[in-house]
Structure formats: C-alpha cells, structure tokens
Protein backbone atom coordinates (compact mmCIF):
# COMPACT_ATOMS: atom_id res chain seq x y z
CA UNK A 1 48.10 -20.75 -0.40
CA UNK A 2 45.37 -22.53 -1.35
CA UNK A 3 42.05 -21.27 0.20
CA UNK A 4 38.37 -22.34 0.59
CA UNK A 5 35.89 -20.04 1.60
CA UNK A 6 32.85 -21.05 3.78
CA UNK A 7 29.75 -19.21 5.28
CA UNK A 8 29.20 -19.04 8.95
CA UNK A 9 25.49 -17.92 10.87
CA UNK A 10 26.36 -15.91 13.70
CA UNK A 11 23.93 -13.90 16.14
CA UNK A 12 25.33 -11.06 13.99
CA UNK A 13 24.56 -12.83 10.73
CA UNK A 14 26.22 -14.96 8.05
CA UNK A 15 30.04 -14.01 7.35
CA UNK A 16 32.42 -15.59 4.62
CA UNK A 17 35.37 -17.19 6.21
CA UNK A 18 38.62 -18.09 4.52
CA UNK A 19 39.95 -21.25 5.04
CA UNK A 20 43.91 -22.47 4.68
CA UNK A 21 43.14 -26.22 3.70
CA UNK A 22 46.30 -27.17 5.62
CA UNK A 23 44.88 -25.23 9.07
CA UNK A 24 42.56 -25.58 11.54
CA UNK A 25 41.89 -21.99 12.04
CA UNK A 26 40.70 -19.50 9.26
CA UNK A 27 42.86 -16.66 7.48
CA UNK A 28 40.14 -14.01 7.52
CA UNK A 29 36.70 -13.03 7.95
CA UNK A 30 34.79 -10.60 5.81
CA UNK A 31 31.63 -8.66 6.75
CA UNK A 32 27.97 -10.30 7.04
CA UNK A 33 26.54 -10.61 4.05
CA UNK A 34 22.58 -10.54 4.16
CA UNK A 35 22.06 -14.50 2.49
CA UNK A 36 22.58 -17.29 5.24
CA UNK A 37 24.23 -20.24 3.42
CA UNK A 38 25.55 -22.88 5.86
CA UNK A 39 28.57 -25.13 5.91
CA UNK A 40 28.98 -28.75 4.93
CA UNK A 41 31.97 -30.85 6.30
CA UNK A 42 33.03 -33.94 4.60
CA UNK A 43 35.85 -35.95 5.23
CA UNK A 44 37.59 -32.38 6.88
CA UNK A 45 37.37 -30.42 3.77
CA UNK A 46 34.83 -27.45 3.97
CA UNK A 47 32.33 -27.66 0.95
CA UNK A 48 29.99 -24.07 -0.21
CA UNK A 49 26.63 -24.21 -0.23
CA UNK A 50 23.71 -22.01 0.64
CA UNK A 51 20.70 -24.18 2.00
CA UNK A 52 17.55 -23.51 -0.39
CA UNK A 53 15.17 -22.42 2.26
CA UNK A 54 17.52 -19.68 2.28
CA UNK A 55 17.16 -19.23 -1.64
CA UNK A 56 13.40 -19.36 -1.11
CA UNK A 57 13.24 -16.71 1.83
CA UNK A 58 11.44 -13.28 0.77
CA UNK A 59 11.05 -14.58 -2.55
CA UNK A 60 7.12 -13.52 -1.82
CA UNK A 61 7.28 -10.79 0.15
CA UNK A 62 8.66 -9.30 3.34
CA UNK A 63 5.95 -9.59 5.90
CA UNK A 64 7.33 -11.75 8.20
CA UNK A 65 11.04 -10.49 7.67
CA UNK A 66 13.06 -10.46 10.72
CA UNK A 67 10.23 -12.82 12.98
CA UNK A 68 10.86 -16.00 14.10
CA UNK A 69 8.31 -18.39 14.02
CA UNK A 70 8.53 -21.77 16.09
CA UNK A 71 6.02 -24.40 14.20
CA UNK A 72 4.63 -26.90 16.42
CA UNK A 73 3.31 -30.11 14.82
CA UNK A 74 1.39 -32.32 16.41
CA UNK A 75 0.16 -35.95 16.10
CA UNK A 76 -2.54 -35.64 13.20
CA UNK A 77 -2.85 -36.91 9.67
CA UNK A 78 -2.43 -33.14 8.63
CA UNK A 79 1.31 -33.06 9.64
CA UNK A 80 1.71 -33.77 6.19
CA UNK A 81 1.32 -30.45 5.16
CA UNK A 82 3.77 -28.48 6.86
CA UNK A 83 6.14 -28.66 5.07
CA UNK A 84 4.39 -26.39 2.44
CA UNK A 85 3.70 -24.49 5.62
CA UNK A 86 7.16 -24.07 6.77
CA UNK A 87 7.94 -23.27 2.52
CA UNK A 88 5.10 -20.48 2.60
CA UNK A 89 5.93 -18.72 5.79
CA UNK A 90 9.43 -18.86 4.40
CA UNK A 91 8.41 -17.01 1.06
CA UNK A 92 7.38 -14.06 2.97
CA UNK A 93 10.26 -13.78 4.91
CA UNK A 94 10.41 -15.81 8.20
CA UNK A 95 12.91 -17.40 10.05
CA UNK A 96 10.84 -20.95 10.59
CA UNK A 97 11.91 -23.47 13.88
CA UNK A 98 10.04 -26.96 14.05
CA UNK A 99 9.06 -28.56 17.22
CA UNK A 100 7.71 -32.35 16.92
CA UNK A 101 6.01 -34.28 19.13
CA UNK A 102 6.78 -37.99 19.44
CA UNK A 103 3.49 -39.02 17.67
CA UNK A 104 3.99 -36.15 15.03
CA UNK A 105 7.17 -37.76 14.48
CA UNK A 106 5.84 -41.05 13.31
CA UNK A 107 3.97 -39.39 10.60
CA UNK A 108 5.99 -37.09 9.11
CA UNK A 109 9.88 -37.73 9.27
CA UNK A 110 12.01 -34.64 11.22
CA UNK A 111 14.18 -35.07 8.17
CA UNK A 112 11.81 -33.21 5.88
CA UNK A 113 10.65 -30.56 7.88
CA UNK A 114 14.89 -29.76 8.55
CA UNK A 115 15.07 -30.17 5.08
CA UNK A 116 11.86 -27.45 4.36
CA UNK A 117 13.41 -24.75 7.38
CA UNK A 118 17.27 -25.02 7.05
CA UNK A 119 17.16 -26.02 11.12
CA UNK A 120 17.60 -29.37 13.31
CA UNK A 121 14.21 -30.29 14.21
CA UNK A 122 13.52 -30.78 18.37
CA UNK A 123 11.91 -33.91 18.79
CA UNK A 124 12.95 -34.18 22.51
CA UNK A 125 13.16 -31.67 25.14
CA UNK A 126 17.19 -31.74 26.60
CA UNK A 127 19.13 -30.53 29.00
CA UNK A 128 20.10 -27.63 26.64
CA UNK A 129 16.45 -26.78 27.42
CA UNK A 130 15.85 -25.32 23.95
CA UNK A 131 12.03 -24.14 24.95
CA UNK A 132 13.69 -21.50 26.78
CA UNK A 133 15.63 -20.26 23.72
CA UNK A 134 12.89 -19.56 22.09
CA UNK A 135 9.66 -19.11 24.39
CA UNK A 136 11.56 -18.30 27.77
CA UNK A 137 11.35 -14.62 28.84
CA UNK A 138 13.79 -13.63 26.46
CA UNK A 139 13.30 -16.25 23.97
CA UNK A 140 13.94 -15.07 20.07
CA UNK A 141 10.39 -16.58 19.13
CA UNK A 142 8.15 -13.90 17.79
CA UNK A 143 4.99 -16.48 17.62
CA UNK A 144 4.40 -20.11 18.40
CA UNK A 145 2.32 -21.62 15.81
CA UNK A 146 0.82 -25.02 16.42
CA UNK A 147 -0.26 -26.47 13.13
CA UNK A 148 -2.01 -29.40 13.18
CA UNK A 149 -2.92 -28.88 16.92
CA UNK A 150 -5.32 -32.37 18.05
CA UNK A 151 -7.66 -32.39 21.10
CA UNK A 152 -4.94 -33.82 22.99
CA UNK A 153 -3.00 -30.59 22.59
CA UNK A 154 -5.70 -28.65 22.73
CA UNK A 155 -6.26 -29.79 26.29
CA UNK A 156 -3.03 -30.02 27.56
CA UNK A 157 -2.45 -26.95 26.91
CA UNK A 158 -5.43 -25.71 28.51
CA UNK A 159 -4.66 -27.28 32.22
CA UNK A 160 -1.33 -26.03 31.97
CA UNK A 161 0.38 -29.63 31.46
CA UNK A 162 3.33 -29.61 29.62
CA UNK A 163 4.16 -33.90 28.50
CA UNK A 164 5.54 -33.57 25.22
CA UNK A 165 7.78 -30.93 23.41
CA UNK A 166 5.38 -28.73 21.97
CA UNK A 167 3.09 -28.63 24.97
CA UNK A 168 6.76 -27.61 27.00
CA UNK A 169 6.91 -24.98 24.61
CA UNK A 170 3.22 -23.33 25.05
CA UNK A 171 3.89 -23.45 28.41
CA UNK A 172 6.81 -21.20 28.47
CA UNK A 173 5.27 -18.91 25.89
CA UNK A 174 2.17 -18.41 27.69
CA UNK A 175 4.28 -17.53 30.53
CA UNK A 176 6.39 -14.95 29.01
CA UNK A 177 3.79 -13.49 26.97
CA UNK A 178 4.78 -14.43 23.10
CA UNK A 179 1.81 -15.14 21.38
CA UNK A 180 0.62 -18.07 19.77
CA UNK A 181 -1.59 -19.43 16.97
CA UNK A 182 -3.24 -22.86 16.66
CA UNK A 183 -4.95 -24.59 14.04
CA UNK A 184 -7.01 -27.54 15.48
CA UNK A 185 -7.56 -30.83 13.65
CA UNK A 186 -9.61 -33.86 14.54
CA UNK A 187 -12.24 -35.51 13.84
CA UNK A 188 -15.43 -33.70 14.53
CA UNK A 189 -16.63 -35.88 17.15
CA UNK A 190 -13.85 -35.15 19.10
CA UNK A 191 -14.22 -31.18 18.26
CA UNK A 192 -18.00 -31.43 19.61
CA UNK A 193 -17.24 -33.21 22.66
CA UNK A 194 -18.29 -30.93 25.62
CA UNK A 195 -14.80 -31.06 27.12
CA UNK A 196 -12.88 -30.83 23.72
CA UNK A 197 -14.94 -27.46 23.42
CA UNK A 198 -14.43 -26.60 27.09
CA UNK A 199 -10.63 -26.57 26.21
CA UNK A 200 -11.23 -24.63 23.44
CA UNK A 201 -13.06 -21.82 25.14
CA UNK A 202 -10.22 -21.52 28.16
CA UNK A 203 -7.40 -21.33 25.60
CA UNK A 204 -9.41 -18.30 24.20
CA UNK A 205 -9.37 -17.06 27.36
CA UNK A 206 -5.78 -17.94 27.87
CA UNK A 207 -4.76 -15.47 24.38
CA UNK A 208 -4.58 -18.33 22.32
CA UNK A 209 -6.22 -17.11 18.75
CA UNK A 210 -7.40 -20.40 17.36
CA UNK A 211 -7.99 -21.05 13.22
CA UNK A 212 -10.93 -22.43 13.01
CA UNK A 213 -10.88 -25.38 11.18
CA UNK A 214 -13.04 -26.86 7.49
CA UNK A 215 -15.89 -28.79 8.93
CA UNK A 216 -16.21 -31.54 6.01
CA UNK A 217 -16.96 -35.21 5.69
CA UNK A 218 -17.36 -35.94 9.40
CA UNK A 219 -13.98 -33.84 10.05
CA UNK A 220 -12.15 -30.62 11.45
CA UNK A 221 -9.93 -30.26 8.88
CA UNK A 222 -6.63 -27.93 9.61
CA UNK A 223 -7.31 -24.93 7.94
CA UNK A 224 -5.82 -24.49 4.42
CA UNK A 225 -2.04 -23.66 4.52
CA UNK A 226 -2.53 -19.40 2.71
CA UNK A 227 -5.31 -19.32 5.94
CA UNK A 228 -2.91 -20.09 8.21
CA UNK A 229 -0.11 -17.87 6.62
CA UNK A 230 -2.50 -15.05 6.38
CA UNK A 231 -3.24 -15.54 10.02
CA UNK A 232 0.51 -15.32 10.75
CA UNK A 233 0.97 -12.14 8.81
CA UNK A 234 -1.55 -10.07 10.59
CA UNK A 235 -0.62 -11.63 14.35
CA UNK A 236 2.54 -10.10 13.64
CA UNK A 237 2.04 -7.46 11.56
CA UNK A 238 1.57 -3.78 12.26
CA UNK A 239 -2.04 -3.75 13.30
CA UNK A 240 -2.72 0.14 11.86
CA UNK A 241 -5.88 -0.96 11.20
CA UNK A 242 -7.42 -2.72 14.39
CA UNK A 243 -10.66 -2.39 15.36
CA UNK A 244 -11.58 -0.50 11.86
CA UNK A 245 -14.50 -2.15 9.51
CA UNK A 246 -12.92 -2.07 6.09
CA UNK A 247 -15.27 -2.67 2.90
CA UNK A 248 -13.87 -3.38 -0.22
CA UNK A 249 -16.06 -3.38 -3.13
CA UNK A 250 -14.50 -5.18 -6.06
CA UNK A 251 -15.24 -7.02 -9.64
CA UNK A 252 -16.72 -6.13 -13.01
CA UNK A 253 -20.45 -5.36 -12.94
CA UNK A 254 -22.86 -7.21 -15.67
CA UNK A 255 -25.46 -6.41 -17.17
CA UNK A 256 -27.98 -8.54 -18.89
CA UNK A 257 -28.76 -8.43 -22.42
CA UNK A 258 -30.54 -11.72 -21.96
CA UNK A 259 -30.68 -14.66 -19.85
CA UNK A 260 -27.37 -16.00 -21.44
CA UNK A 261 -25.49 -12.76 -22.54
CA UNK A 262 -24.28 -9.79 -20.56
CA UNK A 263 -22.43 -6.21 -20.92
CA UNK A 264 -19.28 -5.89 -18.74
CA UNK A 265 -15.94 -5.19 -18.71
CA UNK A 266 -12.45 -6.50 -18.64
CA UNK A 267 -11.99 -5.83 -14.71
CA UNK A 268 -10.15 -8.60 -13.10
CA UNK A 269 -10.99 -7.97 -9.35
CA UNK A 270 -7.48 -8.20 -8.37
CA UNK A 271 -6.99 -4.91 -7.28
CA UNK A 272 -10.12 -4.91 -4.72
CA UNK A 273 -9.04 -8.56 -3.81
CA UNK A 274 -5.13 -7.16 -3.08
CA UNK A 275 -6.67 -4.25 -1.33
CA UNK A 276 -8.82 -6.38 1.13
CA UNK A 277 -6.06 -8.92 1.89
CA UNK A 278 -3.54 -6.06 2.81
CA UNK A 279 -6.35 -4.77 5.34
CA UNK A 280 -6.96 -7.73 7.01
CA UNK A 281 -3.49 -8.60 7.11
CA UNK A 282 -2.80 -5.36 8.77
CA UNK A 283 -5.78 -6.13 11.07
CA UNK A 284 -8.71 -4.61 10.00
CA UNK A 285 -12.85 -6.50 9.87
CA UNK A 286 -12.94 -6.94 6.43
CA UNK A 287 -15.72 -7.63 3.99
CA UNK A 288 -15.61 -7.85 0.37
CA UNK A 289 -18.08 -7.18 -2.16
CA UNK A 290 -17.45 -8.68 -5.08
CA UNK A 291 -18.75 -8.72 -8.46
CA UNK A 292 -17.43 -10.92 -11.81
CA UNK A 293 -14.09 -11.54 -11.27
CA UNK A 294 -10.97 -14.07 -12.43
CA UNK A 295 -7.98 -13.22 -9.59
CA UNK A 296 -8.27 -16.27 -6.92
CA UNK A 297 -9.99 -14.97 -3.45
CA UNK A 298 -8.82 -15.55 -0.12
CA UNK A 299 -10.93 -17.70 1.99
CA UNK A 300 -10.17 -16.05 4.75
CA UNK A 301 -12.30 -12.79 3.95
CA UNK A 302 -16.54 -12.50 3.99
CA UNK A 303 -17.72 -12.52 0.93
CA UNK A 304 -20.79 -10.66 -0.45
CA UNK A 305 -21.41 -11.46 -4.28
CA UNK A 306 -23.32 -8.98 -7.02
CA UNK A 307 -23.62 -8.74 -10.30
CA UNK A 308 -25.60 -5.66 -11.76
CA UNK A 309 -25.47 -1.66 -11.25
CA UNK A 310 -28.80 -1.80 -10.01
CA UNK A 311 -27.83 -4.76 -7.18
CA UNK A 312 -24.83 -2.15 -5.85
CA UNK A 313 -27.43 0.70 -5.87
CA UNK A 314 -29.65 -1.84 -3.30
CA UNK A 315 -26.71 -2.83 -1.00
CA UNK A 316 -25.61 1.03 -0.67
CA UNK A 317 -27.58 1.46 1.90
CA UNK A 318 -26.08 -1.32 4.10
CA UNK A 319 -23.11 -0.19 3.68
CA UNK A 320 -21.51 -0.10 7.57
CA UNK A 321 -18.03 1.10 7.37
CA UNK A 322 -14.97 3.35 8.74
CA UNK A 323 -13.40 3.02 5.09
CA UNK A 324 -15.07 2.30 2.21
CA UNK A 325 -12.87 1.48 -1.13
CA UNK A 326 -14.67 1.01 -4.00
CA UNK A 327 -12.12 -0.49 -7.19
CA UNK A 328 -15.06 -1.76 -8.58
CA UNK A 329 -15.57 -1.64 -12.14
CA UNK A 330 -19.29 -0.41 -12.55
CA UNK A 331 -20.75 -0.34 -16.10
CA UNK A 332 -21.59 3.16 -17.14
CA UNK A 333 -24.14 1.53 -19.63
CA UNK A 334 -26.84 -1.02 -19.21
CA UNK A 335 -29.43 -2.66 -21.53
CA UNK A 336 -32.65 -0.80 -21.92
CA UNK A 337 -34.79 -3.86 -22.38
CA UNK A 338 -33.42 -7.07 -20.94
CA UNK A 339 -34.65 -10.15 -23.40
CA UNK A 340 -35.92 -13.29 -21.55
CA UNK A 341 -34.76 -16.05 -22.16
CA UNK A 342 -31.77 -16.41 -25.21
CA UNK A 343 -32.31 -14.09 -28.20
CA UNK A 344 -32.44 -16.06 -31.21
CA UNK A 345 -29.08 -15.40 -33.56
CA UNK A 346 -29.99 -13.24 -36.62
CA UNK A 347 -27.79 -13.28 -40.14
CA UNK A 348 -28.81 -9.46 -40.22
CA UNK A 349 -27.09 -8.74 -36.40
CA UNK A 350 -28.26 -7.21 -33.43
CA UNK A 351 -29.18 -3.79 -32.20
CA UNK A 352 -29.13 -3.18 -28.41
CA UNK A 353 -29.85 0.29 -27.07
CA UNK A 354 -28.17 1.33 -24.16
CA UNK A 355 -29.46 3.86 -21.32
CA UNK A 356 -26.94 5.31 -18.56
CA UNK A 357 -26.86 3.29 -14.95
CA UNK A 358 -27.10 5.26 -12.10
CA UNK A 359 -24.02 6.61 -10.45
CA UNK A 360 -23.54 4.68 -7.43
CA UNK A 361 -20.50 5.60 -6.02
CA UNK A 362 -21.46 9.00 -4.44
CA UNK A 363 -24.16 6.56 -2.46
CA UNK A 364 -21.73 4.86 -0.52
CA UNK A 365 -20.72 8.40 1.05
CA UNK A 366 -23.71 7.93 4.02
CA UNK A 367 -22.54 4.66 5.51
CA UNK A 368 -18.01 5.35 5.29
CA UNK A 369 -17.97 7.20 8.84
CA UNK A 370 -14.13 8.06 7.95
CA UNK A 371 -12.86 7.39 4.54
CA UNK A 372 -14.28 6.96 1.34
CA UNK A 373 -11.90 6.09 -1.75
CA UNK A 374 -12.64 5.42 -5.64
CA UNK A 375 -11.36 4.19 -8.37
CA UNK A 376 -10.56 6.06 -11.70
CA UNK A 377 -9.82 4.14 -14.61
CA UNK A 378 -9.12 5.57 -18.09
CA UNK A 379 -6.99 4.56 -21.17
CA UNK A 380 -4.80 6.69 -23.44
CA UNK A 381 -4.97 9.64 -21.58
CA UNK A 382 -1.95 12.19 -20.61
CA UNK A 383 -1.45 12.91 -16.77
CA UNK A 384 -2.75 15.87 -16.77
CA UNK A 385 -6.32 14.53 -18.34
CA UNK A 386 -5.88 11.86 -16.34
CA UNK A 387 -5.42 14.45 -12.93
CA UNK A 388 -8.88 16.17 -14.36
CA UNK A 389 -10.95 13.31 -14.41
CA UNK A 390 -9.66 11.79 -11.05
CA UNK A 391 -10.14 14.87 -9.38
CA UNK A 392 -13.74 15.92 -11.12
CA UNK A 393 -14.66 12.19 -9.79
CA UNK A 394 -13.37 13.22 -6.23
CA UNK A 395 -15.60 16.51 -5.95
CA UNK A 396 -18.57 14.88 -7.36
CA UNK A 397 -18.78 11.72 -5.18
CA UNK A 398 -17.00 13.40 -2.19
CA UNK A 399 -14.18 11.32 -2.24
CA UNK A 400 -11.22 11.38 0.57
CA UNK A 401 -8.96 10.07 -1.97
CA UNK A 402 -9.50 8.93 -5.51
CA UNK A 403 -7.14 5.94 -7.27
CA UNK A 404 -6.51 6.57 -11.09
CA UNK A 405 -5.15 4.62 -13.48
CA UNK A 406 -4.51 4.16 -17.40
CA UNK A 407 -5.43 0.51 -17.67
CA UNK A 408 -3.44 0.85 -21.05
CA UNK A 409 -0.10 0.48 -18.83
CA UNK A 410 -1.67 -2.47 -16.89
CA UNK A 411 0.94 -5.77 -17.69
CA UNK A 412 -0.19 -8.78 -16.14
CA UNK A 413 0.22 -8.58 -12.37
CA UNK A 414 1.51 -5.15 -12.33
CA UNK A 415 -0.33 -1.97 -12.54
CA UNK A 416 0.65 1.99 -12.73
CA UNK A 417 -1.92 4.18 -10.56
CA UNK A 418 -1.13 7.62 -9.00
CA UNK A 419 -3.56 8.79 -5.62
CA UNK A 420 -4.73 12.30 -5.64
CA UNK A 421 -6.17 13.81 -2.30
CA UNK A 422 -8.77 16.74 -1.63
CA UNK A 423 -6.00 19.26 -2.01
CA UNK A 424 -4.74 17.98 -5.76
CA UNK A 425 -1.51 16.02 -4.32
CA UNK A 426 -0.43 12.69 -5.53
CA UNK A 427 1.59 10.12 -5.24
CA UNK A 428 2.48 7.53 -8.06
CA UNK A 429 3.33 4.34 -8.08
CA UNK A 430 4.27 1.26 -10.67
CA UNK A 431 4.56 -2.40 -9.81
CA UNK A 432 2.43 -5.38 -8.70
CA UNK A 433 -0.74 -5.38 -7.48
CA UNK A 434 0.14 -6.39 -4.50
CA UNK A 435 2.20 -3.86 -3.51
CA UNK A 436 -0.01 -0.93 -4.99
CA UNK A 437 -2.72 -1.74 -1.92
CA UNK A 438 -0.30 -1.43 0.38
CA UNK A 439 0.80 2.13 -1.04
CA UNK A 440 -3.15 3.33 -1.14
CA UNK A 441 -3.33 1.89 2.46
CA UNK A 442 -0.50 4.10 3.29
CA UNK A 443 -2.28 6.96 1.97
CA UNK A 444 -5.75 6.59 3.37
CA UNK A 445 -3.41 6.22 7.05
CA UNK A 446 -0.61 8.65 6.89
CA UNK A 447 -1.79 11.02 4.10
CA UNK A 448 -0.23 11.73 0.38
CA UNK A 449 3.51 13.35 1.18
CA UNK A 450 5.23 17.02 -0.17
C-alpha cells in the first residue's frame, strides 16, 4: 500500500494521519505530536510540510506559550511592521491571529501577515461571525492587541462604534472582559487634538492600557516592536510582582585616573539588565541604575546613569524600594589623586596608587523595605570558598539573599551562579542570562527549596 502521511490541527492538537493515495479516507491516526505543521493539497495528492511560523514558535522563550493573541492592524503607515511583530510574539511562544481593516489592507497585503502567523487573515467580518470566536464570552483570545491603532480607532472604540473589523472585535472584547493593548500612531497633531486626547482618556477608563507612542519629527510614532512585545509579556504574564518598586542597580563602576582614562572592570551589565526586564515583565515599577555597560537596554525601563563609587554612595540615600538588587560591579579600588586633564605618556611608565572605595552596598539596606540582594563575584575559587565569601558578604551588608558566581565559568550569554539565603541554603543554576533572573526572582518570591 502505498501511504502518505499528513499533519492535521485539531482543538486537541496536531496529529499525523496516514493516507492510502488511492482513498478518500485515512488508514490511521497517531497521537498529537506537540509541532503544528499544516497540510498542502495539490492536484489531490497530500504534500508534508510544517509552516515556519511554527518552526519559529518558542524559539525565544516561553512567555506567551499557550496565549492567543488577536493582532489588530489598522490603517497607518506603521502596518508595515507587523509582521516583525507577529514574528516576535511568535518567538516567545504565542499563537498570533490578524485582524485587518479595509484601509490597513491597502498598505500591507493580508498575504504577508498569513504568511508571518501560519493563519487566514480576517479582512471582513462574515456570517461565520469570527469576532465571537475569539473575543465573544468564550472566545479563545487571551489579549487583543491593536498595533498601529490611528485616531480613528482610537475613537471608535471609545463611543462604542464598531464599523470595521477590528473595531467589531474591541467591541466584543470589552464586553466579555479579555483585555486589550493598543499602540497609537498618528501624526501628532492629531494626538494633541482635544478630542483625539478625550478618546484617549475614556479608553483608559474603559481598561484599555495604551503604549504610548515616540514623539519625533512632528509624529506619534508606534512604539518600537520589543516595547510592544514586552508590553504583551507582562499583560499576560503572572503579575507576582504588582504593585512592588523593584530597583536594579547594574554596570561596571569607573573610576578616573584622568580626564581620558579610567579603572573598571569587565562587567557587562547584562545580568542587572536581564534581572530588571524579568521584573517588569512579571509586573513590577522598575528602575534601573546603571553604570558602564555593553548588553543593549530595554527602552521600556527608567533609566538612572552613574559612573563612580563615590556617585552610588550619593544616590544611596534615594534609594525607594520593596527590593533592591544590586549586580553591580563596584570597583573595590579607586585612584588616590585623579589627574586633570590627560597625563602626558612617559617612556619610563606610570605609577598610580590606589586607596579602597567605600563599601556601598550595606547603604542600600535603609531604603529596601523588603528585600535586599547582592552580587558575589569571584574567579577560580572552589564552592566551598566560594559559599564563604557569599555568605561573609550576606552578614556584613545584611543581605536577604546573596548571588555568587565564578565569572571564570561565564561563556558568552550564559552564566553559572548559585543563591545562598540567611540560613546557608542554595540553589544553583547554569544557563543564559536570561533565564538565571528568572531563577533569583523565584528565590527572592518563593524562597531557596530543601
């Protein structure tokens, strides 16, 4: 017999059918598998493939696993970017649905974004009624996003009037309580116009969270597409820390030998960065202190700059936080007598003397009401030195929890720490950056297990 097999989506997920070439009907069906690869007919023969948005899905991470997420795109210039939209809320796991509106559609072709999601795009509303599907009361839509949103939109949705598709959909999601995201764009003329910001204010009041938009030459540019993701992630994500002021202080310290050269350190940042994009993404107020630095910074998160021992010994005092985490890599050693301007270069060499910087650390204690978490950072060290140090660190600064490290095991993105708590216990961990906040965040919240 000579078979085919082909991959079916089902509400209980993909499952490989065997097909007879010579029959309608198929031999067998195995389980689900967990990939979602779809079927293409030609000329009645069943051909495999696997669509690549379902290649693509998770391959960032798995915050939005298991959400569905119904992108609305409206009439503005900026439709042009969702597709990388649709691509990046993909990479972290979502299940993405376009809605265009006619105008939208004359922009940016419903081809591509079908192409980008793996879906058919709705461009019309039918009698299958296919807002219902997803924004009715028991729609499968875990979050309408409207990216670009215009005025128009803006105040459609705002009186309640529901003209086009995506405005159909607000309507019903409004009504049956699914929560959605907008990203305005327009000119900003049309942003400052009292009834434009009228709108605005009632869909606040409505639940609406709006992104608020770049406010550059003369426009309201849609916010950048890893905004707009981050946005997602924290609507829908677990929201352990709402309502909690998180500080992160982060970066190399430097300290001046003249006006040109400085003493620091090879700290990247990227842990403090990684740990203040996992709070806000799991809703916390975040600000971020940060200090010299090469990993890329989210937009999305206040940013404080500082650059010497002696600037993070000024700001401790303003420090206003539930949790304090403090990756920062402070120099232990400063120039005694800062040169101005450039010291002249000598065939003989230089001599600098070096005095100790004050420990600043323990002076953050005062303003972190519940938590306050360092950083130890050492190199070619057992784990049982390495236990001593973090630990003597976590008596002397009064630490909740104390992150150390052998920065001798750090490989590119990844990093090996291990969190000790008050009573000696730890936890290690080894792998990205990334996913090493998220383990210290699940310390600081649910404690250090055994």
């Amino acid at each position: 017999m000579n078979l085919t097999t082909a991959y079916l989506r089902s509400d209980a997920g993909p499952s490989v059918v065997h097909y007879n070439r010579d029959d309608a009907e198929p031999d067998s069906i195995a389980p689900p598998m967990r990939a979602m690869p779809i079927d293409i007919y030609r000329a009645g023969r069943v051909f495999v493939g696997m669509h690549p948005a379902d290649r693509l899905r998770g391959t960032k991470s798995l915050k939005l696993q298991g959400k569905t997420i119904v992108l609305g795109v409206t009439g503005s210039i900026a439709a042009v970017e969702t597709v990388r939209l649709a691509h990046e809320l993909i990479r972290h796991g979502a299940d993405v649905h376009v809605v265009l509106t006619r105008s939208a559609a004359t922009i940016l072709h419903p081809n591509a974004l079908q192409s980008a999601t793996g879906h058919p795009v709705v461009t019309e509303i039918t009698g299958a009624m296919e807002y219902l599907e997803m924004c009715g009361h028991d729609g499968r839509a875990n979050l309408l996003l409207i990216a670009p949103c215009t005025a128009n939109t803006i105040g459609k949705i705002a009186q309640g009037i529901d003209d086009s598709t995506v405005t159909t959909y607000a309507t019903n999601a409004l009504g049956s309580g699914i929560p959605i995201l907008a990203a305005p764009a327009a000119h900003e003329s049309m942003m400052d116009n009292p009834a434009v910001a009228a709108n605005v204010r009632r869909l606040k009041e409505l639940g609406v969270e709006l992104i608020e938009p770049k406010r550059e030459e003369e426009k309201a540019k849609m916010a950048d597409v890893d905004t707009i993701v981050a946005r997602a992630i924290r609507r829908l994500g677990p929201k352990d820390l709402a309502d909690l002021r998180v500080l992160v202080i982060a970066g190399a310290t430097v300290e001046p030998i003249d006006e040109v050269r400085v003493v620091t350190n090879r700290s990247s940042g990227g842990t403090g960065i990684e740990l203040a994009r996992a709070a806000f993404e799991h809703g916390a107020d975040v600000e971020l202190w940060l200090g010299r630095h090469e990993a890329p910074v989210p937009t999305w998160i206040p940013l404080r700059p500082f650059e010497t021992t002696a600037d993070l010994e000024a700001m401790a005092e303003k420090v206003d936080a539930d949790i304090c985490l403090v990756p920062a890599a402070v120099s232990d050693f400063t120039p005694a007598k800062p040169q101005k301007g450039k010291i002249p270069t000598r065939d003989g060499g230089l001599t600098l003397e070096l005095q100790p910087t004050p420990k600043v650390l323990k002076l953050f204690r005062k303003g972190a009401r519940k938590a306050l978490i360092g950083f130890k950072a050492e190199a070619g060290v057992s784990e049982a030195e390495l236990k001593a140090r973090a630990m003597s660190l976590l008596k002397e600064a009064d630490l909740d929890l104390v992150v150390a490290n052998d920065v001798s095991k750090v490989k590119g993105g990844t990093t090996a720490i291990t969190i000790f708590d008050q009573k000696g216990r730890a936890e290690a961990f080894e792998g990205s950056k990334a996913l090493a906040a998220e383990r210290v965040w699940r310390a600081i919240l649910h404690g250090i297990r055994g």
